[in-house]
C-alpha atoms as a PDB file:
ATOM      1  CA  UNK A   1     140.414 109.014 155.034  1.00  0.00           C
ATOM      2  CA  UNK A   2     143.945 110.422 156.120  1.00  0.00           C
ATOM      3  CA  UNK A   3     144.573 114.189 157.206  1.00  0.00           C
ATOM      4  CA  UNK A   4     147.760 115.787 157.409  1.00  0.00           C
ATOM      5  CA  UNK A   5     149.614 117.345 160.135  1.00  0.00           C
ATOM      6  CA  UNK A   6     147.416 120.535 159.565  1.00  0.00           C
ATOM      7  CA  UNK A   7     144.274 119.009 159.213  1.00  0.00           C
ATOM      8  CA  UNK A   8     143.374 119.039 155.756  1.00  0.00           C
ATOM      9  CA  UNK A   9     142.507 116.463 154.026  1.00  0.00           C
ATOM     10  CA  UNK A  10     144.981 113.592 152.004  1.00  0.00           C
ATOM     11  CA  UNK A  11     144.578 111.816 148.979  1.00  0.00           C
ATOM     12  CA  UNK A  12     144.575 108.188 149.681  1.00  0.00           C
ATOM     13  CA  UNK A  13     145.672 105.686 147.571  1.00  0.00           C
ATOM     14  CA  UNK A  14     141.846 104.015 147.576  1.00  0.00           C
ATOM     15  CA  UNK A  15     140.607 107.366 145.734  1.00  0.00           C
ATOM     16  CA  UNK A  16     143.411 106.987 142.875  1.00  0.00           C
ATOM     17  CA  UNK A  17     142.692 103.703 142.253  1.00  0.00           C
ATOM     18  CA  UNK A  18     138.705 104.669 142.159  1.00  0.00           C
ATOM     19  CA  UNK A  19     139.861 107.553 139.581  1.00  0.00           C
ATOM     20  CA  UNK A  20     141.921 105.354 137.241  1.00  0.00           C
ATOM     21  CA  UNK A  21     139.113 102.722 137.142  1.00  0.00           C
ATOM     22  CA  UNK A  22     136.775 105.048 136.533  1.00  0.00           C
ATOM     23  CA  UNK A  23     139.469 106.657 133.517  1.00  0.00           C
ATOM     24  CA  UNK A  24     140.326 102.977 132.671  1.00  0.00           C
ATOM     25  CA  UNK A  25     136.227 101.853 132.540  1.00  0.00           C
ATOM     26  CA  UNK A  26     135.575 105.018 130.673  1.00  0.00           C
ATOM     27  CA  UNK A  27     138.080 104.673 127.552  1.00  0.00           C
ATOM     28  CA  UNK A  28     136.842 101.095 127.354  1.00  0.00           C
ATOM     29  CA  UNK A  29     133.263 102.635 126.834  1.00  0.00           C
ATOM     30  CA  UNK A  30     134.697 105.387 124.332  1.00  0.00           C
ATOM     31  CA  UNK A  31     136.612 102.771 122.598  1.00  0.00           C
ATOM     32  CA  UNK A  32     133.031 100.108 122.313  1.00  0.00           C
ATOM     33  CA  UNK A  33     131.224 103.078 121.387  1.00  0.00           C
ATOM     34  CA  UNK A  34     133.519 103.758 118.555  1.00  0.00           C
ATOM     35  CA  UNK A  35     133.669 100.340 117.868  1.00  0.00           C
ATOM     36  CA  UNK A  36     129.951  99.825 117.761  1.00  0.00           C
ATOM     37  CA  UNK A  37     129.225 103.364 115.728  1.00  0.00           C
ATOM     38  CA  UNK A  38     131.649 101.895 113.096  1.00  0.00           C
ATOM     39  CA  UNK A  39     130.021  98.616 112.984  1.00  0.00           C
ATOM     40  CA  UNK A  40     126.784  99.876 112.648  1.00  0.00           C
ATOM     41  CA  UNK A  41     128.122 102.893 109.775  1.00  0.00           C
ATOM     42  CA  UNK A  42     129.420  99.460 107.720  1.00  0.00           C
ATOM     43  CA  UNK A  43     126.403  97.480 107.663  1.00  0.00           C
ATOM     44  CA  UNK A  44     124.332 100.265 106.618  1.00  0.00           C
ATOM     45  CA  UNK A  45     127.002 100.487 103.524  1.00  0.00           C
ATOM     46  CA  UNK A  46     126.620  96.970 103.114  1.00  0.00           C
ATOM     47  CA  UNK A  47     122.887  97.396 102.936  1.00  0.00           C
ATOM     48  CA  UNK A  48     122.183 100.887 100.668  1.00  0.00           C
ATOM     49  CA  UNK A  49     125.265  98.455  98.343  1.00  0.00           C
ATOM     50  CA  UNK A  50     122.522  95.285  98.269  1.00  0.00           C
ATOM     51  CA  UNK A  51     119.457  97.418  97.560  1.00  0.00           C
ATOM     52  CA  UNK A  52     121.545  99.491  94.442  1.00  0.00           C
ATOM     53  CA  UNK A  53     122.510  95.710  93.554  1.00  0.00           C
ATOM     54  CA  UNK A  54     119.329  94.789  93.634  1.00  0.00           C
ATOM     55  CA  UNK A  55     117.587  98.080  91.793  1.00  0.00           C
ATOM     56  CA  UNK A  56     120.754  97.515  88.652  1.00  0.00           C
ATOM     57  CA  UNK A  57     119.801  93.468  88.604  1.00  0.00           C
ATOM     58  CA  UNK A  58     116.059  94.704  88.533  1.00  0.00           C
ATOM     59  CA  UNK A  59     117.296  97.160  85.803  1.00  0.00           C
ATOM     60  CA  UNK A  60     119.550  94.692  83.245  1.00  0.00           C
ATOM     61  CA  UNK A  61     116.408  92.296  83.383  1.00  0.00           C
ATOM     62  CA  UNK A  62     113.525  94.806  82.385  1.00  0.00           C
ATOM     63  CA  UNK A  63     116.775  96.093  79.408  1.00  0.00           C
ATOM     64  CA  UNK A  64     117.260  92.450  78.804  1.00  0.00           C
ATOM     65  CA  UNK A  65     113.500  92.170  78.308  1.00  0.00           C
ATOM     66  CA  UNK A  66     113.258  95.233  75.952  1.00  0.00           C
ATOM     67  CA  UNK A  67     116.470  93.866  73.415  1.00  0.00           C
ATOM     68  CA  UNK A  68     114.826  90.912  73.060  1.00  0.00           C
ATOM     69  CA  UNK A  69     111.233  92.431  72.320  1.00  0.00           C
ATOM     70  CA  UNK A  70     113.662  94.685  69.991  1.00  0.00           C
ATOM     71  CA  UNK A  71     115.225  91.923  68.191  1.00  0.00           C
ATOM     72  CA  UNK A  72     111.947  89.761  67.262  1.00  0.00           C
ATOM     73  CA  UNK A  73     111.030  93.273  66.115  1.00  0.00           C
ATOM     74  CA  UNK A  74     114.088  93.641  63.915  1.00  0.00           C
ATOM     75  CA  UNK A  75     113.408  90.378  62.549  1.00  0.00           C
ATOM     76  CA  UNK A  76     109.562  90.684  61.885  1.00  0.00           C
ATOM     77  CA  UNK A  77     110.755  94.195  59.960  1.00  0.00           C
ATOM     78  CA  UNK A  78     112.992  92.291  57.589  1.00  0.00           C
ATOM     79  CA  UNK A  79     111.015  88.965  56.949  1.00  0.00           C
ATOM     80  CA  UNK A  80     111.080  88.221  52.685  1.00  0.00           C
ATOM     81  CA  UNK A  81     107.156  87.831  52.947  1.00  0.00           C
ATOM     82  CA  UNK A  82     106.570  90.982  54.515  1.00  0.00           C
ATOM     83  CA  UNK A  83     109.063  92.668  52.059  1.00  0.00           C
ATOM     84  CA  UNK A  84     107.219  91.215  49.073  1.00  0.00           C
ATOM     85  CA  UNK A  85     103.973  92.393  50.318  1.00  0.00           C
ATOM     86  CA  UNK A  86     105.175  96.393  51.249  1.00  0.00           C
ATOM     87  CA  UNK A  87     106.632  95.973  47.515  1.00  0.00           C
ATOM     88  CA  UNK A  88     103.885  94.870  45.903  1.00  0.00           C
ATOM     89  CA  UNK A  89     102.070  97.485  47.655  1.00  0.00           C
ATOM     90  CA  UNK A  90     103.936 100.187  46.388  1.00  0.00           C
ATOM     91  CA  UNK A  91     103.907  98.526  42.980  1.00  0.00           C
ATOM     92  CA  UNK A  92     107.299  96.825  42.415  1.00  0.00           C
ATOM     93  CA  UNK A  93     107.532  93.915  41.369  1.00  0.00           C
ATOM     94  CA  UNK A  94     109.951  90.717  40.429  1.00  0.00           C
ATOM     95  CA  UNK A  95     111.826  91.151  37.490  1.00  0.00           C
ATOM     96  CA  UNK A  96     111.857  88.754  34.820  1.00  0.00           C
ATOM     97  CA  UNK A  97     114.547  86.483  33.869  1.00  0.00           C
ATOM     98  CA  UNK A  98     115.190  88.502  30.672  1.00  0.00           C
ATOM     99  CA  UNK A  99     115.037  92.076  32.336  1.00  0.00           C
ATOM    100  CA  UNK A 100     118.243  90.270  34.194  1.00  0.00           C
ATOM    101  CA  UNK A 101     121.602  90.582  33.463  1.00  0.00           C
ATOM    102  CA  UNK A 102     125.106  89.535  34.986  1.00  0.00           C
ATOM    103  CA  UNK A 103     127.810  91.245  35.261  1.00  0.00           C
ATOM    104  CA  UNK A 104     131.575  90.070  35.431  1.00  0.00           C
ATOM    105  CA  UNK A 105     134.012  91.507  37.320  1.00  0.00           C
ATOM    106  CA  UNK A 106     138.059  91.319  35.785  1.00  0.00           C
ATOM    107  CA  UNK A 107     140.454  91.201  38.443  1.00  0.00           C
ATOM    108  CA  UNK A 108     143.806  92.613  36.689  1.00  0.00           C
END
């Protein structure tokens, strides 16, 4: 250590450089530690955007699974035999050829 011409105390160049490694080490630690809190703050997006992938895929299959149940549904509803028997319930019946009669349309 160096002291002036009045006894205090001088700087030296060794405690500068000490102060700007220590500045120089400690924006490299700022700047990983940014680095790092961003990294982690994207795969944590990357994960809550799999499991919501995941819960929708989950979802379309169970809706997929429910149109289908829906349409053999539909079609049971409007089978002929089924028809025929709700009619015949209810007391319709066929009509006869001679209770039929066609119509022709004219086209002008």
């Amino acid at each position: 250590m160096r002291r002036s011409f009045t006894g205090r105390r001088v700087l030296g160049s060794q405690s500068l450089r000490g102060k700007r490694k220590f500045h120089t080490a400690s924006r490299w630690l700022i700047m990983m530690l940014l680095f790092a809190l961003f990294h982690v703050a994207t795969r944590v997006q990357v994960v809550q955007a799999g499991y919501e992938i995941q819960r929708l895929m989950d979802r379309r299959e169970l809706l997929q699974g429910e149109r289908n149940a829906l349409t053999v549904e539909v079609i049971s509803l409007r089978s002929p035999v089924r028809l025929d028997r709700i009619a015949g319930k209810i007391g319709l019946r066929r009509p006869h050829q001679d209770h039929v009669s066609l119509i022709s349309l004219k086209t002008p």
